[in-house]
PDB file of N, CA and C in Angstrom:
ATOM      1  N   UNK A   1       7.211  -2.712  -3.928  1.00  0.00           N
ATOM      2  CA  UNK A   1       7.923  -2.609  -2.692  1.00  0.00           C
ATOM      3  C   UNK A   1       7.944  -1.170  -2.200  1.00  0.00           C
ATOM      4  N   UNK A   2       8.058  -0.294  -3.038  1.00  0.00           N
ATOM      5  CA  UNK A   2       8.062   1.071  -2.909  1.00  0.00           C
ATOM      6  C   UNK A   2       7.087   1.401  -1.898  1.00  0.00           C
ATOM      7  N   UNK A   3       5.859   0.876  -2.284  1.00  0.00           N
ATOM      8  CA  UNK A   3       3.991   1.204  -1.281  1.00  0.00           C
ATOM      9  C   UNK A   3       4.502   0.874   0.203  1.00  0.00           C
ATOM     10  N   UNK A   4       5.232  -0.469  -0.071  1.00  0.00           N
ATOM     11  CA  UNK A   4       5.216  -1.462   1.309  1.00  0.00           C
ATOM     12  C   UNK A   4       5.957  -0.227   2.036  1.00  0.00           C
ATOM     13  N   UNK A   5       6.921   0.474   1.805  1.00  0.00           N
ATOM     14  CA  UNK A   5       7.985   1.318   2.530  1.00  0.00           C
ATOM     15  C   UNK A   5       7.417   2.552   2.915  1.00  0.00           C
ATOM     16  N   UNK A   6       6.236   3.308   1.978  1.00  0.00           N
ATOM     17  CA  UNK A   6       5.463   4.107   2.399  1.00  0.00           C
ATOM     18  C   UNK A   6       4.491   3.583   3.393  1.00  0.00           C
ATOM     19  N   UNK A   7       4.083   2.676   3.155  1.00  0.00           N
ATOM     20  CA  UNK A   7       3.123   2.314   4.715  1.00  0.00           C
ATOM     21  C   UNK A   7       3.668   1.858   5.957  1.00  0.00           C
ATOM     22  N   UNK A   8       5.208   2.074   5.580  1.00  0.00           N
ATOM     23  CA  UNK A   8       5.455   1.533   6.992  1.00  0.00           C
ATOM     24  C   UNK A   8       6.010  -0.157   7.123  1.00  0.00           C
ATOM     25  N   UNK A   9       5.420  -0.612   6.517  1.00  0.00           N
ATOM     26  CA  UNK A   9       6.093  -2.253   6.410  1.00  0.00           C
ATOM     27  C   UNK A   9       7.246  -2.558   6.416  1.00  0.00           C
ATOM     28  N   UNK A  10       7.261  -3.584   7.561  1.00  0.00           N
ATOM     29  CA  UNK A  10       8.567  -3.653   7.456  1.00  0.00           C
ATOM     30  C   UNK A  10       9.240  -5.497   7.720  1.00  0.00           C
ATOM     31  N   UNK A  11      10.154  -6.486   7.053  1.00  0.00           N
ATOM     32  CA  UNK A  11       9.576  -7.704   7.332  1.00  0.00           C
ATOM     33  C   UNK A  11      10.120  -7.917   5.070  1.00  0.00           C
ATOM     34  N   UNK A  12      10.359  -9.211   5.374  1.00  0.00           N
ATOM     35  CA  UNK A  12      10.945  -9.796   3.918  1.00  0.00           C
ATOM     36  C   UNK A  12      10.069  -9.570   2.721  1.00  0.00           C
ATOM     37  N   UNK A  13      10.253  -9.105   1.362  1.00  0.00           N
ATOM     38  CA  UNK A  13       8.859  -9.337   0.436  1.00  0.00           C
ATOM     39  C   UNK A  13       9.330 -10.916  -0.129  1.00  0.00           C
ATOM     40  N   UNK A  14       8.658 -11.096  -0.703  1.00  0.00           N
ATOM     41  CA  UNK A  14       8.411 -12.381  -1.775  1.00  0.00           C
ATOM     42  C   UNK A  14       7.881 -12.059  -3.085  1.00  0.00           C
ATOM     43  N   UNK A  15       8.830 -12.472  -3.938  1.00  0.00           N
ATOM     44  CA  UNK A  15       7.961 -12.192  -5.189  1.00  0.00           C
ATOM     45  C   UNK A  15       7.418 -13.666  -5.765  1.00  0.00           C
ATOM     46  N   UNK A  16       6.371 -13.249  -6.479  1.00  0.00           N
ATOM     47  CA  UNK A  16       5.988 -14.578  -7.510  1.00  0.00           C
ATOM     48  C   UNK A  16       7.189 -15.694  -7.885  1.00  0.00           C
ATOM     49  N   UNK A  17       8.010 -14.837  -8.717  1.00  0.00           N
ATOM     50  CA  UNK A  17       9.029 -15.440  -8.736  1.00  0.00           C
ATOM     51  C   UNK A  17       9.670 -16.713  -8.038  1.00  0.00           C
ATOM     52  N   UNK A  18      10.260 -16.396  -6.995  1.00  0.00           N
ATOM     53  CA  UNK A  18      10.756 -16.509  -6.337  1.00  0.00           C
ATOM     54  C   UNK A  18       9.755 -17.940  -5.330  1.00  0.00           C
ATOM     55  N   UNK A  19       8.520 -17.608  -5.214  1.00  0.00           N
ATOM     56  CA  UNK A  19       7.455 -18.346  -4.793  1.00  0.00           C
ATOM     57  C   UNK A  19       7.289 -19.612  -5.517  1.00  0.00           C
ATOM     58  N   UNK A  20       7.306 -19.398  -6.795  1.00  0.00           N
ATOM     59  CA  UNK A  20       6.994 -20.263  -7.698  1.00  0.00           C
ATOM     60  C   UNK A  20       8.365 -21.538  -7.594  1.00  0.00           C
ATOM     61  N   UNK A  21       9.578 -20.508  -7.494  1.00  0.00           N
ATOM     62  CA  UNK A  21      10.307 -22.091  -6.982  1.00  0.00           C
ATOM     63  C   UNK A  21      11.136 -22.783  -5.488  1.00  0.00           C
ATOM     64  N   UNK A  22       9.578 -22.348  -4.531  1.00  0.00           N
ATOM     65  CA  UNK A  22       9.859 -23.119  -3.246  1.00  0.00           C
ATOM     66  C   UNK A  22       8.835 -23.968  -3.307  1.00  0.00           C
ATOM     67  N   UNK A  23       8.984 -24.939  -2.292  1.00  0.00           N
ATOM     68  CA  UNK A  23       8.442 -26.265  -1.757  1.00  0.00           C
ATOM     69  C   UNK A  23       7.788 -25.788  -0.453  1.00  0.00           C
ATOM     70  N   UNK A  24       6.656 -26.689  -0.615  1.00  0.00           N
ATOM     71  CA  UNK A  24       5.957 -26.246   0.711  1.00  0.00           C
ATOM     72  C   UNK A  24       6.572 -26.004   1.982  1.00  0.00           C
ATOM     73  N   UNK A  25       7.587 -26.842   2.053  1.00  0.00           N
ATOM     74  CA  UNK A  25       8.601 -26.669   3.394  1.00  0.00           C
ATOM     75  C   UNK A  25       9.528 -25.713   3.170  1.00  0.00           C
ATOM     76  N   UNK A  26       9.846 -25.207   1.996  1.00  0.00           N
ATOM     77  CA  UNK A  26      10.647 -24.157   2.229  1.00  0.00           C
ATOM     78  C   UNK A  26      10.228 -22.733   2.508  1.00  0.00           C
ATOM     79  N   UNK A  27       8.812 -22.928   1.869  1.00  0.00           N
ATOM     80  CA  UNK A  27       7.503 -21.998   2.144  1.00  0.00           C
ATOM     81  C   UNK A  27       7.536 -21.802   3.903  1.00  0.00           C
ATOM     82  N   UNK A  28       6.898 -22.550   4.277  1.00  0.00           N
ATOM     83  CA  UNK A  28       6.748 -22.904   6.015  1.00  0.00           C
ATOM     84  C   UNK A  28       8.270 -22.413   6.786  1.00  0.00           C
ATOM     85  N   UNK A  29       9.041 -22.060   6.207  1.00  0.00           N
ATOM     86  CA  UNK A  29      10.184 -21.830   7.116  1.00  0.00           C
ATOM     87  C   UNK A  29      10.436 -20.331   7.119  1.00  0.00           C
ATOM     88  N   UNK A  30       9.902 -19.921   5.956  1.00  0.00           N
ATOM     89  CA  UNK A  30       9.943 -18.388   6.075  1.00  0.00           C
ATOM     90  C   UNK A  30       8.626 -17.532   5.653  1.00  0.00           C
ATOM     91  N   UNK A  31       7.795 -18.288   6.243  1.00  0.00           N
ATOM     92  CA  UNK A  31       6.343 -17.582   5.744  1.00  0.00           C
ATOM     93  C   UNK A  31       6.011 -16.587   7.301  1.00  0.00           C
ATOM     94  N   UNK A  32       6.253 -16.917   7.993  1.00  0.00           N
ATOM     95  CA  UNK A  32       6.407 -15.797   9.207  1.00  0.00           C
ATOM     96  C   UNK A  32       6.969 -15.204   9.293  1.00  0.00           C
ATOM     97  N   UNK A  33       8.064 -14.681   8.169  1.00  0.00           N
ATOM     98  CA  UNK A  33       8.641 -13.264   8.220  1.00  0.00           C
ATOM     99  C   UNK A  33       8.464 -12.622   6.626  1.00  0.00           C
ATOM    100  N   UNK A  34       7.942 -12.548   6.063  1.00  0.00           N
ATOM    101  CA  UNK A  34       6.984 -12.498   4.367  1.00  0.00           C
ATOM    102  C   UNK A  34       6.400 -11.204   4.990  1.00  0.00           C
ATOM    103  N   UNK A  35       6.279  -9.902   4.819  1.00  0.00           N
ATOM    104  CA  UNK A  35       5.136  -9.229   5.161  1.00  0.00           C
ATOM    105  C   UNK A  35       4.624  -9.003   4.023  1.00  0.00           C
ATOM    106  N   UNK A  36       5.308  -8.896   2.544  1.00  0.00           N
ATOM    107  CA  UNK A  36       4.668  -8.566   1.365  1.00  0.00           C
ATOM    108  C   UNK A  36       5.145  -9.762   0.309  1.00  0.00           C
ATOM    109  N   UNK A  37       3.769  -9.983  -0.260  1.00  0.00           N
ATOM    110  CA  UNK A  37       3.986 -10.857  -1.415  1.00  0.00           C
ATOM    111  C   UNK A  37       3.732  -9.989  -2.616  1.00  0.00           C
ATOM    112  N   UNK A  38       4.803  -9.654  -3.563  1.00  0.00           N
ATOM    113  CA  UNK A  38       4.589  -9.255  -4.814  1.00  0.00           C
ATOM    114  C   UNK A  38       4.670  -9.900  -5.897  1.00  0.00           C
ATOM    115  N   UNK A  39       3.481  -9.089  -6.891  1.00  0.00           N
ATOM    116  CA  UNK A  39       3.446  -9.835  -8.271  1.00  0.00           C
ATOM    117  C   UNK A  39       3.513 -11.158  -8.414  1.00  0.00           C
ATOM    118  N   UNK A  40       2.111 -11.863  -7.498  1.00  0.00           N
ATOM    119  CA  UNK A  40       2.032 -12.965  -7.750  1.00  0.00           C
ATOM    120  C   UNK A  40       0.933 -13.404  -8.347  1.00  0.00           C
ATOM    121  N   UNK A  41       1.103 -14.709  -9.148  1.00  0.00           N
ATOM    122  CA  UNK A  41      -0.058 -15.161 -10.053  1.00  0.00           C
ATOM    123  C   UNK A  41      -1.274 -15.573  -9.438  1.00  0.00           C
ATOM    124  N   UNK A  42      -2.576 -15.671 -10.256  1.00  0.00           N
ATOM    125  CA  UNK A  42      -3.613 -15.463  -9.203  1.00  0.00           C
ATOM    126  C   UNK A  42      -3.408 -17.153  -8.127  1.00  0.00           C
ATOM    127  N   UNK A  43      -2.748 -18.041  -9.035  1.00  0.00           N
ATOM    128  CA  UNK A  43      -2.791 -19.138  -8.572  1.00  0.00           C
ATOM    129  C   UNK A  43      -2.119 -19.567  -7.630  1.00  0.00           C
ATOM    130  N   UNK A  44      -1.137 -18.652  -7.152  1.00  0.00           N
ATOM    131  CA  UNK A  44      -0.193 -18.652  -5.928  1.00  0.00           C
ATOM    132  C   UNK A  44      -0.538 -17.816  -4.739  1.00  0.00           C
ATOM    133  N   UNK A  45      -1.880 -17.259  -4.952  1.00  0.00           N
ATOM    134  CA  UNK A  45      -2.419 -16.774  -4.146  1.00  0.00           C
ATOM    135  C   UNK A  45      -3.469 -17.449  -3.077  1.00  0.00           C
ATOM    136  N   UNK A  46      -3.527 -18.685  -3.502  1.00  0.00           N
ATOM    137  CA  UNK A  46      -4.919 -20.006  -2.791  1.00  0.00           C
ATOM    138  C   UNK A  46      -4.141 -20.090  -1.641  1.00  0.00           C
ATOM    139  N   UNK A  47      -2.844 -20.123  -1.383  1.00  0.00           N
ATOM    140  CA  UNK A  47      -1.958 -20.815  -0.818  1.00  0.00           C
ATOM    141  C   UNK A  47      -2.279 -20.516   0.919  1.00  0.00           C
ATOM    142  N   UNK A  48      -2.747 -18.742   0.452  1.00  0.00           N
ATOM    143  CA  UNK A  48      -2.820 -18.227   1.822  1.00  0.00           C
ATOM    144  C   UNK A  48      -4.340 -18.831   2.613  1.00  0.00           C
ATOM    145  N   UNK A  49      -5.010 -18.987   2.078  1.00  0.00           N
ATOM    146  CA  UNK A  49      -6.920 -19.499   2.294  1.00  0.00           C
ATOM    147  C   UNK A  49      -6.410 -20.845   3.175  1.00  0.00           C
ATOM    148  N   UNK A  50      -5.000 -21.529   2.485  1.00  0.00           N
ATOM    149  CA  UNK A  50      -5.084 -23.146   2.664  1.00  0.00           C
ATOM    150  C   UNK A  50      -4.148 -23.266   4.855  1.00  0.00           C
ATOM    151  N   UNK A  51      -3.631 -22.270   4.524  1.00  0.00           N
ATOM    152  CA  UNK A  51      -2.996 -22.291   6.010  1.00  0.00           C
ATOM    153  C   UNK A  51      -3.429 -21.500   6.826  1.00  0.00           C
ATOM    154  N   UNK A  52      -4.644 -20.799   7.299  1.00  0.00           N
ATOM    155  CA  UNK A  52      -5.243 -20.589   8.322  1.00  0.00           C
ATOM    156  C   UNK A  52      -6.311 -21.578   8.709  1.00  0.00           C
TER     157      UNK A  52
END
């Protein structure tokens, strides 16, 4: 989070964590304000490929 604040980012992080226990719909309700996803597993990373 530290980087995100040096570049300027600004906007909710998400961690793995935290990722790992939402539901796709709970995903979808706050994925437009997410600017940083941290420390997530490689497998929670497909997620982004699947919604554009």
């Amino acid at each position: 989070m530290a980087i995100a604040n040096e570049l300027g980012l600004q906007g909710d992080v998400l961690e793995g964590h935290e990722l790992a226990l939402m539901d796709d719909g709970t995903l979808a309700a706050c994925i437009n304000a997410v600017t940083v996803f941290a420390r997530t597993a490689p497998e929670q990373k497909k997620f982004g490929l699947l919604t554009h």
